[in-house]
N, C-alpha and C. Protein backbone atom coordinates (compact mmCIF):
# COMPACT_ATOMS: atom_id res chain seq x y z
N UNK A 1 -32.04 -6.28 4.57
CA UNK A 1 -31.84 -6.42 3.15
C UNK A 1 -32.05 -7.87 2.79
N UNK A 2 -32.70 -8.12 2.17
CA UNK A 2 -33.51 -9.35 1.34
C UNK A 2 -32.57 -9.90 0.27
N UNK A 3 -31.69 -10.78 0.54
CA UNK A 3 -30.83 -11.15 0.16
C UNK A 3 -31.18 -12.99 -0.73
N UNK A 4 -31.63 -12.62 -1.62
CA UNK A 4 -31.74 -14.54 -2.38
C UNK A 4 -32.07 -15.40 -1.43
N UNK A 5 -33.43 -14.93 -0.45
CA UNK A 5 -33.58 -15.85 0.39
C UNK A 5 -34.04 -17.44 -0.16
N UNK A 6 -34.81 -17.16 -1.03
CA UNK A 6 -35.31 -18.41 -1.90
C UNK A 6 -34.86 -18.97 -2.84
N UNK A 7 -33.38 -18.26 -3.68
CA UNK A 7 -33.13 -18.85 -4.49
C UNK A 7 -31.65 -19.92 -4.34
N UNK A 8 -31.82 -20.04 -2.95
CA UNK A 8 -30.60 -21.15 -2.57
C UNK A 8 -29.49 -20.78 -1.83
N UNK A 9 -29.12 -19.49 -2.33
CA UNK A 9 -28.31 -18.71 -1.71
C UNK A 9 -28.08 -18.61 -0.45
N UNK A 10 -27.61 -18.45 0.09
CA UNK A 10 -27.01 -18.02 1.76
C UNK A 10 -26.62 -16.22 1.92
N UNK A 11 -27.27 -15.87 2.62
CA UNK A 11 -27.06 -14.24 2.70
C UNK A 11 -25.72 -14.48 3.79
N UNK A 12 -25.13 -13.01 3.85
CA UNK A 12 -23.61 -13.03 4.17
C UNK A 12 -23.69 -11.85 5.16
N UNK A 13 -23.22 -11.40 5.91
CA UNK A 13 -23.03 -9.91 6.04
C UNK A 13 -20.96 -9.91 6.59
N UNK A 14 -19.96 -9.03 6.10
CA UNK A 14 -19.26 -8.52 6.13
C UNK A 14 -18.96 -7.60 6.85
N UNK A 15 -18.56 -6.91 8.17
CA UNK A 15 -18.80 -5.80 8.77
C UNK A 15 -17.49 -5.65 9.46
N UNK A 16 -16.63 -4.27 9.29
CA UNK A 16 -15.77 -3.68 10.11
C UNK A 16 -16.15 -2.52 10.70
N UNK A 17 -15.47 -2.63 11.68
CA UNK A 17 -15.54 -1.19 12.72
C UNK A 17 -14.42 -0.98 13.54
N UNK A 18 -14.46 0.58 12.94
CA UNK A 18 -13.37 1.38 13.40
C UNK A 18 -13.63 2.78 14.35
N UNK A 19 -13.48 2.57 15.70
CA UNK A 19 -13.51 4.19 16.59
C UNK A 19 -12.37 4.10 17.08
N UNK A 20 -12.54 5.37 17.29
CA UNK A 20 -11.71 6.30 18.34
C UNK A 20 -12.39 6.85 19.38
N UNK A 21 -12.53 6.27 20.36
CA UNK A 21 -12.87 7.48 21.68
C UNK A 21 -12.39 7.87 22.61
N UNK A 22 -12.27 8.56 22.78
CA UNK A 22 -11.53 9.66 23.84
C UNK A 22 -12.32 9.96 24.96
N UNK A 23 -12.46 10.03 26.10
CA UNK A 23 -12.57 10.75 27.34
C UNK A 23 -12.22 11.07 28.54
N UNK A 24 -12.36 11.21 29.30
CA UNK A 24 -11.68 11.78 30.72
C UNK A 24 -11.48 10.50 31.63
N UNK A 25 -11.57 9.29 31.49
CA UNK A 25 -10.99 8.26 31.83
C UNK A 25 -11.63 6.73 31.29
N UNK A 26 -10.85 5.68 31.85
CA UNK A 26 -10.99 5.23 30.93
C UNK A 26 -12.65 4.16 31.43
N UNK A 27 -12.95 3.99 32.50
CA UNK A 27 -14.60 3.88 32.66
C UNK A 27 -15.57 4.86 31.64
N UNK A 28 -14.99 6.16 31.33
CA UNK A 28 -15.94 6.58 30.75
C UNK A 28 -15.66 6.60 29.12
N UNK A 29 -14.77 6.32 29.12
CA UNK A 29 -14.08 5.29 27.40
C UNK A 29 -15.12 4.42 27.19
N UNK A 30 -14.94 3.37 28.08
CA UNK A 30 -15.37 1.91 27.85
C UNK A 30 -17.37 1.82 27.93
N UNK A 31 -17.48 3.36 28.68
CA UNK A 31 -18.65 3.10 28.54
C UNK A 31 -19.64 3.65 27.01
N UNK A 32 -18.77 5.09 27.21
CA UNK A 32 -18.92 5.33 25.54
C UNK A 32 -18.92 4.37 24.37
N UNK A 33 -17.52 3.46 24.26
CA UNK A 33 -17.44 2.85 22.93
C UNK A 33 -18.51 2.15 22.91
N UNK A 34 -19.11 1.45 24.64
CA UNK A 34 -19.99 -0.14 24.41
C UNK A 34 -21.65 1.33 24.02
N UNK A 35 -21.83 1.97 24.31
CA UNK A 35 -22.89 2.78 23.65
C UNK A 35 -23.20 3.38 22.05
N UNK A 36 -22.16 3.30 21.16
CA UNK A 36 -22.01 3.24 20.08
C UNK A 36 -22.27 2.47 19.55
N UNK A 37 -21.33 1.09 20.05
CA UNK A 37 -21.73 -0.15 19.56
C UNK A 37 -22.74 -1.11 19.57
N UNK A 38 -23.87 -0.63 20.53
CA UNK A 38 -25.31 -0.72 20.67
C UNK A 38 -25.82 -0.28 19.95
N UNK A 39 -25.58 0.69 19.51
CA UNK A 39 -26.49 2.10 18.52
C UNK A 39 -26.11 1.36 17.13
N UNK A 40 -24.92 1.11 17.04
CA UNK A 40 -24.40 0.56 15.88
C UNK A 40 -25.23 -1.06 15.62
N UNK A 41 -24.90 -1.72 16.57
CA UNK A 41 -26.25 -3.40 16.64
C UNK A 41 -27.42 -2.67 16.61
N UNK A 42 -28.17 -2.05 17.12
CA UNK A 42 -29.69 -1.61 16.42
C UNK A 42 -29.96 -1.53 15.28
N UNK A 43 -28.78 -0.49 14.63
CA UNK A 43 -29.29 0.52 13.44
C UNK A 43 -28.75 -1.00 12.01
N UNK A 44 -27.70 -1.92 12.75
CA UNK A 44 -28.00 -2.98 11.53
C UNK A 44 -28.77 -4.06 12.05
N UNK A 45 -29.51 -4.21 13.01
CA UNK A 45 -30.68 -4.63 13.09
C UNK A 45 -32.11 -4.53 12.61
N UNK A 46 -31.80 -3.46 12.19
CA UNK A 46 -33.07 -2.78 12.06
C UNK A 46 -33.26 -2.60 10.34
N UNK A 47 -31.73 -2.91 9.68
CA UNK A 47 -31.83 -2.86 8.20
C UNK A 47 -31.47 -1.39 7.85
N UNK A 48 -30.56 -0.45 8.29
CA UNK A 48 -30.54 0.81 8.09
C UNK A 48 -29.19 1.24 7.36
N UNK A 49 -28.84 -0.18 7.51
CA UNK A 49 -27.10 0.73 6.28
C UNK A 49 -27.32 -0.74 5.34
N UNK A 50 -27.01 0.12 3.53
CA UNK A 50 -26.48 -0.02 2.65
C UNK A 50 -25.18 -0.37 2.51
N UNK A 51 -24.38 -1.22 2.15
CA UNK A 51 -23.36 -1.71 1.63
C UNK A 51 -22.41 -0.65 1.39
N UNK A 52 -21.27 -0.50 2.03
CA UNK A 52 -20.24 0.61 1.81
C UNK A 52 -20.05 1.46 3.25
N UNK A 53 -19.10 2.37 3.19
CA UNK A 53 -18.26 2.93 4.35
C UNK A 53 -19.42 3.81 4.75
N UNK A 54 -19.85 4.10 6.20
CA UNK A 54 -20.42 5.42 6.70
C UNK A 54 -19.82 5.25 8.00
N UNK A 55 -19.90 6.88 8.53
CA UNK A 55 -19.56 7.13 9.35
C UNK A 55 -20.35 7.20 11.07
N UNK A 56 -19.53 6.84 12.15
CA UNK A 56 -19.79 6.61 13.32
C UNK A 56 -19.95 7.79 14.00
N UNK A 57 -20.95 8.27 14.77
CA UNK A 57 -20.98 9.00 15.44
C UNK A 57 -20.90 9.31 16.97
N UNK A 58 -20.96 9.84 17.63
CA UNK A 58 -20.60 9.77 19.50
C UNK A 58 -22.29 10.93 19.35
N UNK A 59 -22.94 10.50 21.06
CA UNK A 59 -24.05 11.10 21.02
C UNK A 59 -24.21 12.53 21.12
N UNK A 60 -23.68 12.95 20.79
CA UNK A 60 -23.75 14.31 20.62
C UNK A 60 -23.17 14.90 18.73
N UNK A 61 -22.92 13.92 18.21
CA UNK A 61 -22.47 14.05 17.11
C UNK A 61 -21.51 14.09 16.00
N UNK A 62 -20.57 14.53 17.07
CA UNK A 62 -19.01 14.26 16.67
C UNK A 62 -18.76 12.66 15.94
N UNK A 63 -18.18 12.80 14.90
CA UNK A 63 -17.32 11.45 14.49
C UNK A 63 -16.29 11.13 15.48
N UNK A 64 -16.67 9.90 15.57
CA UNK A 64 -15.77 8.50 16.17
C UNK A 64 -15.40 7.31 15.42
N UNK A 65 -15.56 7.26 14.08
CA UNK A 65 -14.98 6.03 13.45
C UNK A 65 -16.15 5.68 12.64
N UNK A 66 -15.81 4.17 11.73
CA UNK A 66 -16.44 4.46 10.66
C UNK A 66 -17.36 3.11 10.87
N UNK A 67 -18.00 2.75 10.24
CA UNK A 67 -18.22 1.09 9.80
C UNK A 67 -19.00 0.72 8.49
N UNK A 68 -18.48 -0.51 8.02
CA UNK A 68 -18.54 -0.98 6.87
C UNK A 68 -19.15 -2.00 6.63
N UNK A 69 -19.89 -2.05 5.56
CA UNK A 69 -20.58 -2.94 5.46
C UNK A 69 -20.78 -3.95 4.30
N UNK A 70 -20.71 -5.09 4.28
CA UNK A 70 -21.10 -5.57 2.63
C UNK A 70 -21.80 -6.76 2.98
N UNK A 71 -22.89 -6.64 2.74
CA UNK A 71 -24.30 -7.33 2.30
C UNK A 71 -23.91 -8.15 0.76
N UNK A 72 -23.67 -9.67 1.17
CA UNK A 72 -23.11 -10.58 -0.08
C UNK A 72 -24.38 -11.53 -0.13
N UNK A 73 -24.47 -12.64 -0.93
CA UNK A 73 -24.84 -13.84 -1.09
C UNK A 73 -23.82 -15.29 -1.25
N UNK A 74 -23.84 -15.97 -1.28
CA UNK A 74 -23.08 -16.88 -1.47
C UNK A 74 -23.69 -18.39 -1.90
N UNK A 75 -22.55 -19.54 -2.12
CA UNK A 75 -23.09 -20.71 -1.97
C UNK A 75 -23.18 -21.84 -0.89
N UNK A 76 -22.59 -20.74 -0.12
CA UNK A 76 -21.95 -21.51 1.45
C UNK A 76 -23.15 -22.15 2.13
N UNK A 77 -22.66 -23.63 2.58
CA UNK A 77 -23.74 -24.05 3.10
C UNK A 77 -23.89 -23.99 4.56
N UNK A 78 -25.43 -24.04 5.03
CA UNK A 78 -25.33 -23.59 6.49
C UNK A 78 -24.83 -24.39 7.50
């Protein structure tokens, strides 16, 4: 998202994240959440979420938590 790159501004990004995962121990917890949260660094890498709450998914589909986003500008200097 193309944020006032030229007009002085400083682009911002804002981001929480919230899961829950559950599995049959906790290696396979830790490996789950860090696979989400890859999926999750791609997909805002890549420019794919809009500003506001959507939901997290586990690979098979089920919800696991949410994340949020707000795409600001500012005057903050770098």
């Amino acid at each position: 998202m193309n944020l006032h790159d030229d007009d002085g501004m400083t682009p911002g990004l804002k981001c929480d994240i919230e899961l829950n995962v559950t599995g049959p121990n906790e290696a396979t917890v830790y490996k789950w959440t860090a696979e989400a949260l890859r999926k999750l660094a791609d997909r805002i890498e890549n420019d794919e979420f809009q500003s506001g709450h959507h939901d997290v998914a586990d690979r098979v589909g089920k919800t696991i938590g949410t994340i949020y986003l707000d795409h600001y500008a500012g005057s903050e200097e770098l």
